[in-house]
Protein backbone atom coordinates (compact mmCIF):
# COMPACT_ATOMS: atom_id res chain seq x y z
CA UNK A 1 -119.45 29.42 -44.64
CA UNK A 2 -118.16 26.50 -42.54
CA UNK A 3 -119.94 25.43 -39.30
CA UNK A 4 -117.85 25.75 -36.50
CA UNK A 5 -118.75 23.31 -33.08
CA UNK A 6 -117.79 24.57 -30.03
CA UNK A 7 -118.03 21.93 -26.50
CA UNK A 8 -117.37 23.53 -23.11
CA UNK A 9 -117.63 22.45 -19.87
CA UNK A 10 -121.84 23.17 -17.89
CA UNK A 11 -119.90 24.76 -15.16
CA UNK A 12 -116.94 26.61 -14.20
CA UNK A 13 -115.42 27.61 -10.93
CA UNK A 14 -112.67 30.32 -10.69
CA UNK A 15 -110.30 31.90 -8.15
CA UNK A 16 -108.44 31.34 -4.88
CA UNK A 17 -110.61 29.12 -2.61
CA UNK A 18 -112.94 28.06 -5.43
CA UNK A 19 -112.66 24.37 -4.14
CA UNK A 20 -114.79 25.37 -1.17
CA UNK A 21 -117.47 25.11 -3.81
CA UNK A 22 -117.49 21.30 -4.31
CA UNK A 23 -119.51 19.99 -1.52
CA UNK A 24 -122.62 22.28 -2.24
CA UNK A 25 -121.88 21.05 -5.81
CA UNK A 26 -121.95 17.20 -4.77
CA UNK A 27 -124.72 17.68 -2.46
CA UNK A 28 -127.16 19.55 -5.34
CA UNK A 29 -126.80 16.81 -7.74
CA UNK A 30 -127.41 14.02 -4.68
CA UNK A 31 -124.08 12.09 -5.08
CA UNK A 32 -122.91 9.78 -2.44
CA UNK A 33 -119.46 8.56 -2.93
CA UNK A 34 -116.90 10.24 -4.65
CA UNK A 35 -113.94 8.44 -6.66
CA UNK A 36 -110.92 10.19 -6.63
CA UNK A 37 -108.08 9.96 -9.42
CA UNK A 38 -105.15 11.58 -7.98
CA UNK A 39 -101.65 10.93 -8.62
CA UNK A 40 -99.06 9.82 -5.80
CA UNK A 41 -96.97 12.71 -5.84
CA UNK A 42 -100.33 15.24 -4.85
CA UNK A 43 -101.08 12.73 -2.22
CA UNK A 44 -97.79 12.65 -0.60
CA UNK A 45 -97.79 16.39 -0.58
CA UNK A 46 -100.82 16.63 0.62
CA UNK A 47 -102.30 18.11 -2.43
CA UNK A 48 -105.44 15.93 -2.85
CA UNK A 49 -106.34 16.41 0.62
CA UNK A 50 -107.22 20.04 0.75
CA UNK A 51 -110.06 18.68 -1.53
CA UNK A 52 -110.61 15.34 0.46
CA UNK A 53 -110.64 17.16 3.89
CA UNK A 54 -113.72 19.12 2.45
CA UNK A 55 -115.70 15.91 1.37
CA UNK A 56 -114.82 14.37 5.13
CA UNK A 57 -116.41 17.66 6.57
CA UNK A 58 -119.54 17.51 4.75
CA UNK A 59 -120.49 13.65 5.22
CA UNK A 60 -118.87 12.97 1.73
CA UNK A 61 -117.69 9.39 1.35
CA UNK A 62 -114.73 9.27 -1.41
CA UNK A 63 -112.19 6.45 -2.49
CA UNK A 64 -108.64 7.41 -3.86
CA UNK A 65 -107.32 5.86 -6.95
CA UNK A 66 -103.84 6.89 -7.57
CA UNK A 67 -101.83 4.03 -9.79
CA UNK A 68 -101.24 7.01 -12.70
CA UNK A 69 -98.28 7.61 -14.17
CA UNK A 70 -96.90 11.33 -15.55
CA UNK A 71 -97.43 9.19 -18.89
CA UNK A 72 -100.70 7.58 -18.25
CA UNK A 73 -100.68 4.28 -19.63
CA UNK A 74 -103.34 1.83 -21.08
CA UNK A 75 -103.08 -0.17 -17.69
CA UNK A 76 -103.53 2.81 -15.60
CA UNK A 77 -106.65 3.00 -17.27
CA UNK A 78 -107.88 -0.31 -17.29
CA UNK A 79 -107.27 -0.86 -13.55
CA UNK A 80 -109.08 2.43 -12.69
CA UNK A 81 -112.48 1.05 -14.66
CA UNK A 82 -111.76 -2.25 -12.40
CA UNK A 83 -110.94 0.20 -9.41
CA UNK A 84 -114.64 1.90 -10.10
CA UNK A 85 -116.53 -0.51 -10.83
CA UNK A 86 -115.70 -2.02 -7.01
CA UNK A 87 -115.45 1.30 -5.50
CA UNK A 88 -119.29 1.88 -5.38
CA UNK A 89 -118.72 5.28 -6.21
CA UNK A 90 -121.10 7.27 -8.27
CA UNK A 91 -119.14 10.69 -9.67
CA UNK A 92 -115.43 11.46 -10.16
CA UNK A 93 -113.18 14.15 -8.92
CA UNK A 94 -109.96 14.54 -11.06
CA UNK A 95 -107.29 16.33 -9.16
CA UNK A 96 -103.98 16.79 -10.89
CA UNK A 97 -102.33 18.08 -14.12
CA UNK A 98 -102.85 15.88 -17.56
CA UNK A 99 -101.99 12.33 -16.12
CA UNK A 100 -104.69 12.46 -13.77
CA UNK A 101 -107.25 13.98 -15.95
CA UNK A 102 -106.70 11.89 -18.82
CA UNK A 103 -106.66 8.84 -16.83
CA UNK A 104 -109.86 9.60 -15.16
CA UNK A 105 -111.65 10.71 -18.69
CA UNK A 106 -110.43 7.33 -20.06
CA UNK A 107 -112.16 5.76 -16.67
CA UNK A 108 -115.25 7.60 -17.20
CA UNK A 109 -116.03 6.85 -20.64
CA UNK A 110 -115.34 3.15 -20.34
CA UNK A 111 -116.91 2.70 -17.00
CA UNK A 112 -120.28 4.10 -18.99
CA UNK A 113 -119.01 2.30 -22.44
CA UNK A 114 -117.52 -0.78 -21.66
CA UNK A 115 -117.32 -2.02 -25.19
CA UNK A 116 -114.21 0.36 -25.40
CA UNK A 117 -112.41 -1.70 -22.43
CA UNK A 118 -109.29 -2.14 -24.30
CA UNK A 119 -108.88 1.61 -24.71
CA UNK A 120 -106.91 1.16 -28.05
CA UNK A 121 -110.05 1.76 -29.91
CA UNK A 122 -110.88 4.80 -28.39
CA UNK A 123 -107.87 6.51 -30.17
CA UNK A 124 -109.00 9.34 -32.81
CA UNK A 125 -112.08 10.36 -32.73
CA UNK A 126 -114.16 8.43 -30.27
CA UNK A 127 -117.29 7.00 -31.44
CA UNK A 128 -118.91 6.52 -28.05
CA UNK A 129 -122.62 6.76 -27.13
CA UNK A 130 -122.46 7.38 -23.88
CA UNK A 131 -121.14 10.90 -21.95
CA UNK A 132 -118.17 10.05 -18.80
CA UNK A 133 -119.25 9.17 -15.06
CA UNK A 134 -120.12 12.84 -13.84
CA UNK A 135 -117.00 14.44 -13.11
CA UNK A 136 -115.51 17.38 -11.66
CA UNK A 137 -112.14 18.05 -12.55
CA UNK A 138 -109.46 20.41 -10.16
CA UNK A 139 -105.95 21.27 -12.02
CA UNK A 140 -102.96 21.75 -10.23
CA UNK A 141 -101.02 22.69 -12.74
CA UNK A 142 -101.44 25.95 -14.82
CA UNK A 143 -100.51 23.88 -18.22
CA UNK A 144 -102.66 21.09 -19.62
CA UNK A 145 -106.18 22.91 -19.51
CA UNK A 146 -107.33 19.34 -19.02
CA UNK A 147 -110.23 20.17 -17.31
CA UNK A 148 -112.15 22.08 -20.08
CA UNK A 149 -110.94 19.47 -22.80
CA UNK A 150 -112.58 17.01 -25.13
CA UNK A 151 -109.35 14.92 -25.40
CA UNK A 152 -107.13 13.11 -23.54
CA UNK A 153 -103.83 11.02 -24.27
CA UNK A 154 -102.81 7.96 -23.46
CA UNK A 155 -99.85 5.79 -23.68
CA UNK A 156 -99.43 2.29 -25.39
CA UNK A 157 -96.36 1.18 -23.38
CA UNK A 158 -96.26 -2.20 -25.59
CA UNK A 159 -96.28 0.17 -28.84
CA UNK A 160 -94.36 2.58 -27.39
CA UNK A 161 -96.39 5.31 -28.73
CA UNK A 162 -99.16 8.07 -27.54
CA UNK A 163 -102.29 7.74 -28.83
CA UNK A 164 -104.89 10.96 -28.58
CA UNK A 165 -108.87 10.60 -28.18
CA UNK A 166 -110.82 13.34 -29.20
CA UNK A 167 -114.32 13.10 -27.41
CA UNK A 168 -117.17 15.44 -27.07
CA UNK A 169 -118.82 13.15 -24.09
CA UNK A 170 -115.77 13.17 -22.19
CA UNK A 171 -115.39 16.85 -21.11
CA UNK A 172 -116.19 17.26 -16.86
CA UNK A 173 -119.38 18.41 -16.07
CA UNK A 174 -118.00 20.70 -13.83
CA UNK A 175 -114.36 22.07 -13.40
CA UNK A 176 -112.98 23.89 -10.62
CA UNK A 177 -110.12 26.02 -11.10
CA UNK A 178 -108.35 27.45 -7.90
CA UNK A 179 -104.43 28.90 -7.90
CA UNK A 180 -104.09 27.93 -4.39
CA UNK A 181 -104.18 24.44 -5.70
CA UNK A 182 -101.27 25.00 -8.28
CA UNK A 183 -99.13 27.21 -5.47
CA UNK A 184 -96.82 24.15 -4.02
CA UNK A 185 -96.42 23.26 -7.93
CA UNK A 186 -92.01 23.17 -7.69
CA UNK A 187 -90.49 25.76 -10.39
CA UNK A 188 -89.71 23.02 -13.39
CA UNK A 189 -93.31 22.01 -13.37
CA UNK A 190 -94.62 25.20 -13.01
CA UNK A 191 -92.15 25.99 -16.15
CA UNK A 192 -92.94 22.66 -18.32
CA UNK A 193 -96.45 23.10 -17.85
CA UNK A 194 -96.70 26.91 -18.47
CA UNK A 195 -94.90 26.20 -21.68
CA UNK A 196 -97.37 23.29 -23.04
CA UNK A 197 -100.14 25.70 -22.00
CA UNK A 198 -97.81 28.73 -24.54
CA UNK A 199 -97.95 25.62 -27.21
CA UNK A 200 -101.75 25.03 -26.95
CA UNK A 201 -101.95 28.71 -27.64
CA UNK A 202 -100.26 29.37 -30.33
CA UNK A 203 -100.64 26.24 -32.01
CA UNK A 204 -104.40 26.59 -31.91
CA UNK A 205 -104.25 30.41 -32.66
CA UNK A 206 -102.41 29.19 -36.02
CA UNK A 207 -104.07 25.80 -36.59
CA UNK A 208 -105.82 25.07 -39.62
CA UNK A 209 -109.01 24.78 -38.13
CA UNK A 210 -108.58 28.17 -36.23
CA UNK A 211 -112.08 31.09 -36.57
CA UNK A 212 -113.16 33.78 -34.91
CA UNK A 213 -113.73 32.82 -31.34
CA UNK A 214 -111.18 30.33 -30.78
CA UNK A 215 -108.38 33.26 -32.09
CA UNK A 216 -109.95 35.38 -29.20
CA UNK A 217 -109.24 33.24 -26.54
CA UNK A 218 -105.88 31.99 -27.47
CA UNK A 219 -104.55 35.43 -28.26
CA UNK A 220 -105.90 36.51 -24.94
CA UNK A 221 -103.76 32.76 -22.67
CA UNK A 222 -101.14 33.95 -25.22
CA UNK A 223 -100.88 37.87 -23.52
CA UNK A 224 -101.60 36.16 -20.32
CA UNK A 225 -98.82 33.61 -20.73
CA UNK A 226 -96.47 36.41 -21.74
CA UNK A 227 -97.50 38.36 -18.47
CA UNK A 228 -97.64 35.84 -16.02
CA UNK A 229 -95.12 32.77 -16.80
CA UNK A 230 -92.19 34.26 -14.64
CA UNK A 231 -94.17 35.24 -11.85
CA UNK A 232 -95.59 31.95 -11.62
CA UNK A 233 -92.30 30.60 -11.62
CA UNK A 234 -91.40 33.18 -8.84
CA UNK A 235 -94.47 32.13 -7.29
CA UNK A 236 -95.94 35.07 -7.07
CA UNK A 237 -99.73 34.24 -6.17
CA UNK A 238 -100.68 37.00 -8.96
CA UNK A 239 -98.92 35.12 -11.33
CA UNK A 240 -100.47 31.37 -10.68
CA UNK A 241 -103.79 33.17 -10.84
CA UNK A 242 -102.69 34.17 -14.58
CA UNK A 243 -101.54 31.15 -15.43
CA UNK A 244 -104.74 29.14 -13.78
CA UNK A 245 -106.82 31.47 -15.87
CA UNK A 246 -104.35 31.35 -18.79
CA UNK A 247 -104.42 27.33 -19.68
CA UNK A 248 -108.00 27.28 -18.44
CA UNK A 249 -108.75 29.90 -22.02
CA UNK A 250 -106.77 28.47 -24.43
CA UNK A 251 -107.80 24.50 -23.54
CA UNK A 252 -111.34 26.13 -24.16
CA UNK A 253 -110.12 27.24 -27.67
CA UNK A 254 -107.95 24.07 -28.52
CA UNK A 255 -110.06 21.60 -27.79
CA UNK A 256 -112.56 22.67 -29.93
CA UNK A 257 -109.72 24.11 -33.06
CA UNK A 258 -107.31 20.94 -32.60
CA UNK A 259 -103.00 21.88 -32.46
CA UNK A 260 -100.57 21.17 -34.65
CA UNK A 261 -96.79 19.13 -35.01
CA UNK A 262 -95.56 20.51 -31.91
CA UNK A 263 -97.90 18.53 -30.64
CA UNK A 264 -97.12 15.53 -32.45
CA UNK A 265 -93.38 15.61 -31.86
CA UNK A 266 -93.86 16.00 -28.07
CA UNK A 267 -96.14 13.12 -27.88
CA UNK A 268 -93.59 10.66 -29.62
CA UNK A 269 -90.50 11.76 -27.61
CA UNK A 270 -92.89 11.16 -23.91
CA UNK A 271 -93.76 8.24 -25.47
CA UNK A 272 -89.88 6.98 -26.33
CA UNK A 273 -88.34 8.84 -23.49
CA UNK A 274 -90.42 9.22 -21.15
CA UNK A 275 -90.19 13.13 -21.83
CA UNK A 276 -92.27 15.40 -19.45
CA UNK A 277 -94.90 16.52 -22.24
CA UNK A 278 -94.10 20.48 -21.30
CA UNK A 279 -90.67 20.29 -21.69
CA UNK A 280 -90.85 18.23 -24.86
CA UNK A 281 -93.78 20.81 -26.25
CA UNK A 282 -91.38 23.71 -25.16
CA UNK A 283 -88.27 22.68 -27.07
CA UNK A 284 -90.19 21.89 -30.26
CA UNK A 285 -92.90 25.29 -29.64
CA UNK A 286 -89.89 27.14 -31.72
CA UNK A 287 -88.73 24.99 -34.13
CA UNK A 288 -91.69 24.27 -35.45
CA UNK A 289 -92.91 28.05 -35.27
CA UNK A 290 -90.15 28.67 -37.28
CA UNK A 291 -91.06 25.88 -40.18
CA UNK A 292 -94.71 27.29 -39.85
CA UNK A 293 -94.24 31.12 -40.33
CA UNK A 294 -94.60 31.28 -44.00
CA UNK A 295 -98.05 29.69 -43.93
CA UNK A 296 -99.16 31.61 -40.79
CA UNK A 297 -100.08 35.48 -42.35
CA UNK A 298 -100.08 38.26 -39.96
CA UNK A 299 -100.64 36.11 -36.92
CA UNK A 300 -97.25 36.19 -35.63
CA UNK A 301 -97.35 39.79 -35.91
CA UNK A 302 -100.24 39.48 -32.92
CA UNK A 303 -98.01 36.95 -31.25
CA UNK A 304 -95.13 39.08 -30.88
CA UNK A 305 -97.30 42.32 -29.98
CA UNK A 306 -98.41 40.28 -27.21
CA UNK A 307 -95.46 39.66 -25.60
CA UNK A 308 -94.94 43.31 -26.06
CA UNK A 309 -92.51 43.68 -28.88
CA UNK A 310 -93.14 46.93 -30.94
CA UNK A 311 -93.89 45.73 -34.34
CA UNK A 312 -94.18 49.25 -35.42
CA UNK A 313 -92.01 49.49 -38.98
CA UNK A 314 -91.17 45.57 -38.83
CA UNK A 315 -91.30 43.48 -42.18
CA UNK A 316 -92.77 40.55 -42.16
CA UNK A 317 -89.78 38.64 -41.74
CA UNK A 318 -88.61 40.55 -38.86
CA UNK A 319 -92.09 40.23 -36.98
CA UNK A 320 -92.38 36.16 -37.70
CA UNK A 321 -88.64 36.13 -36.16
CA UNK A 322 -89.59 38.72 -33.10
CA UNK A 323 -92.26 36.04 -32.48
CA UNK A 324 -90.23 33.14 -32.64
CA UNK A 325 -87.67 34.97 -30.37
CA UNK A 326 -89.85 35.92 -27.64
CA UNK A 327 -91.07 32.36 -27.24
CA UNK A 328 -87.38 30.81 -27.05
CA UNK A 329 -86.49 33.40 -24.54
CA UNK A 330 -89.24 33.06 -22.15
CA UNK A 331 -88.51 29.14 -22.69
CA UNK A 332 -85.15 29.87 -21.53
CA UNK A 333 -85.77 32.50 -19.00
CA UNK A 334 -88.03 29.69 -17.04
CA UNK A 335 -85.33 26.88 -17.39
CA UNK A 336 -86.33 24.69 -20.22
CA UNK A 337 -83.62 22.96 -21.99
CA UNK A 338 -83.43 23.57 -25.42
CA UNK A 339 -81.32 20.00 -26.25
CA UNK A 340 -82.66 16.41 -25.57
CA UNK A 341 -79.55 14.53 -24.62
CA UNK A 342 -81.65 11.38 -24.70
CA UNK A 343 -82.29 11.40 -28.49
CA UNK A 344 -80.61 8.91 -30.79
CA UNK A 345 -80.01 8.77 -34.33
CA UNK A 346 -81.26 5.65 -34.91
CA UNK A 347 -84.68 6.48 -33.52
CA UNK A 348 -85.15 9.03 -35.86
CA UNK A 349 -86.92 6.89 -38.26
CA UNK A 350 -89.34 6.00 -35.76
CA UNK A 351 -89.77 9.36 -34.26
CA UNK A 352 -90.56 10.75 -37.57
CA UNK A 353 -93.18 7.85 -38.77
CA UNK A 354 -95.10 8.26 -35.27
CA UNK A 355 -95.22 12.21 -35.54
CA UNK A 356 -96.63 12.07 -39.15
CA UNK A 357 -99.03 9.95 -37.88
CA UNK A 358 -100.54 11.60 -34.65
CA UNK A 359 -103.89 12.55 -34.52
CA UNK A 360 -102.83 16.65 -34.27
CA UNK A 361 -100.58 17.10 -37.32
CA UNK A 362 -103.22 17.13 -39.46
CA UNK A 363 -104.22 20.34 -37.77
CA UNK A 364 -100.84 22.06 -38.44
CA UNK A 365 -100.95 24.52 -41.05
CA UNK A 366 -98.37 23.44 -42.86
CA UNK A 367 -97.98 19.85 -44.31
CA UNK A 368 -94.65 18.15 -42.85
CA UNK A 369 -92.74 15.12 -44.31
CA UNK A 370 -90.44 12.87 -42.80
CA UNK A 371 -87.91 14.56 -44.03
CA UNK A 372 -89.31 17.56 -42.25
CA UNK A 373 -89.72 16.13 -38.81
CA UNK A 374 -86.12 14.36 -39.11
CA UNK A 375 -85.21 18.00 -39.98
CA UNK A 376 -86.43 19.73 -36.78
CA UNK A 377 -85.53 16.68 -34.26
CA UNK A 378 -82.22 17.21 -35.26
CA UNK A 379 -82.61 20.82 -34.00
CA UNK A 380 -82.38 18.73 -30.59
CA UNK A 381 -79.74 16.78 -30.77
């Protein structure tokens, strides 16, 4: 019997005001000054400072580091280790979706393992010695799951590719995972990210590398997902709690199970056109469920049952395609395109060769050429 390894956060924090918890949290562990990695668009909204107006009451000192891109790069990185190092801070506070979380995991690890300064080298699986800066992490966005994560992604602007690092000592010590955070999210987000958070699901309910407990909790974001994405949309404060609880489950299972060529093809298209990683995930979620279902068993029978399709008397067939057709309609249903105008033929080529090569199609469970990925970009164009 194979061992399975399982990494999860020492702490959680969940429900509406669950930020109020952070200063007792700071204050127990005897931390001075908090750095702050929060991208520009929470602090013009005013986002980062529901948190920030809690430190100021309780005596915290904090400094804000906000040069992060939706597509973190290799620079935002970099600068935020320099940005640390001067800052005088000793813990992090992540507030965001994925660009802020992954920028301040790739902070954290190199600010305590500086050999890995040029970040390239941390692509893959990590081999650092060292765990992050201690770090609480609070999403706004009921997608990513980045908070209860071992990896991050990062992009190489010069390359023009994504690169994943898979890291045990990078997960936050503590996250902190409050709707009322996520409620001034505007529809497409809420939509884009819901979706990637429907792709971590499903991808690591059907992953190679999928057991026991991980199938638990994804099948459980999955029914959530199903349940909640429209309300959120709507938002409807019932349905950001669903989806806050949703992405928080399955990033818990993925993370420790790996995804698949979903995956893969979204990171190469945010990496070539700038591509919001939810929408990217959402328009490949059912192509590539499609190429999958033969090497999937009955799970797509619990997929579709979850988004409450009678399966009752369905072939196999007929279940695999009820699946499929539930995910492409609550993709539509919450406004995701189903083309990418941007895509070229004569990227194809490279599109293909830097899917095959990401870090999560090995994970998929079913083994894709380049003929296969050319296949299912087309499905874009």
């Amino acid at each position: 019997m194979a061992v399975n390894r399982f990494v999860l956060n020492g702490m959680s924090f969940h429900g509406h005001g669950a930020i109020k918890e952070i200063p007792e949290i700071v204050k127990s562990k005897g931390f001075k000054k908090a750095f702050i990695a929060s991208d520009p668009d929470l602090l013009k909204f005013g986002v980062t400072q529901k948190v920030t107006d809690l430190l100021t009451a309780n005596g915290i000192e904090f400094e804000i580091y906000s040069n992060i891109k939706p597509n973190p790069t290799i620079e935002n990185v970099q600068c935020g280790v320099d940005a640390y190092r001067a800052s005088g801070a000793d813990f992090m506070i992540t507030i965001g979706g994925g660009s802020s979380m992954d920028t301040g995991k790739g902070i954290g690890i190199i600010v305590n393992n500086p050999e890995f300064y040029d970040v390239r080298s941390l692509e893959g699986v990590a081999p650092t010695k060292k765990r992050t800066v201690f770090t609480i992490a609070v999403p706004t966005t009921g997608g990513t799951g980045a908070e209860s994560t071992i990896n991050y992604v990062i992009t190489d602007v010069e390359k023009k590719r994504k690169f994943v690092c898979v890291d045990p000592n990078d997960i936050p010590d503590v996250a902190v995972v409050d709707p009322d955070m996520m409620s001034s999210m505007p529809k497409g987000l809420t939509a884009s990210t819901g979706m990637d958070a429907l792709t971590h699901a499903i991808e690591g309910y059907t992953t190679k590398a999928a057991w026991t407990l991980a199938d638990c909790l994804n099948l459980e974001a999955i029914k959530l997902i199903a349940k909640n994405l429209r309300k959120a949309v709507a938002n409807d404060p019932d349905g950001r709690e669903g989806m806050a609880l949703a992405q928080y489950v399955t990033a818990m299972a993925y993370s420790n199970v790996g995804l698949g060529i979903a995956h893969s093809m979204a990171h190469t298209l945010g990496a070539v056109y700038d591509t919001p990683h939810g929408v990217a995930c959402a328009m490949m979620l059912p192509i590539v469920m499609e190429f999958n279902q033969e090497y999937t068993g009955e799970k797509f029978n619990d997929i579709a049952e979850a988004f409450d399709v009678d399966t009752t008397g369905m072939s196999q067939e007929e279940y695999r395609k009820a699946a499929i057709d539930a995910v492409q309609k609550l993709s539509v249903d919450v406004g995701i395109p189903t083309k990418l105008e941007k895509l070229r033929e004569e990227d194809l080529p490279f599109l293909c060769q830097s899917a095959a090569t990401d870090a999560c199609a090995p994970g998929n469970p079913r083994p894709a050429s380049l003929e296969d990925f050319e296949a299912m970009f087309r499905k874009l164009m």
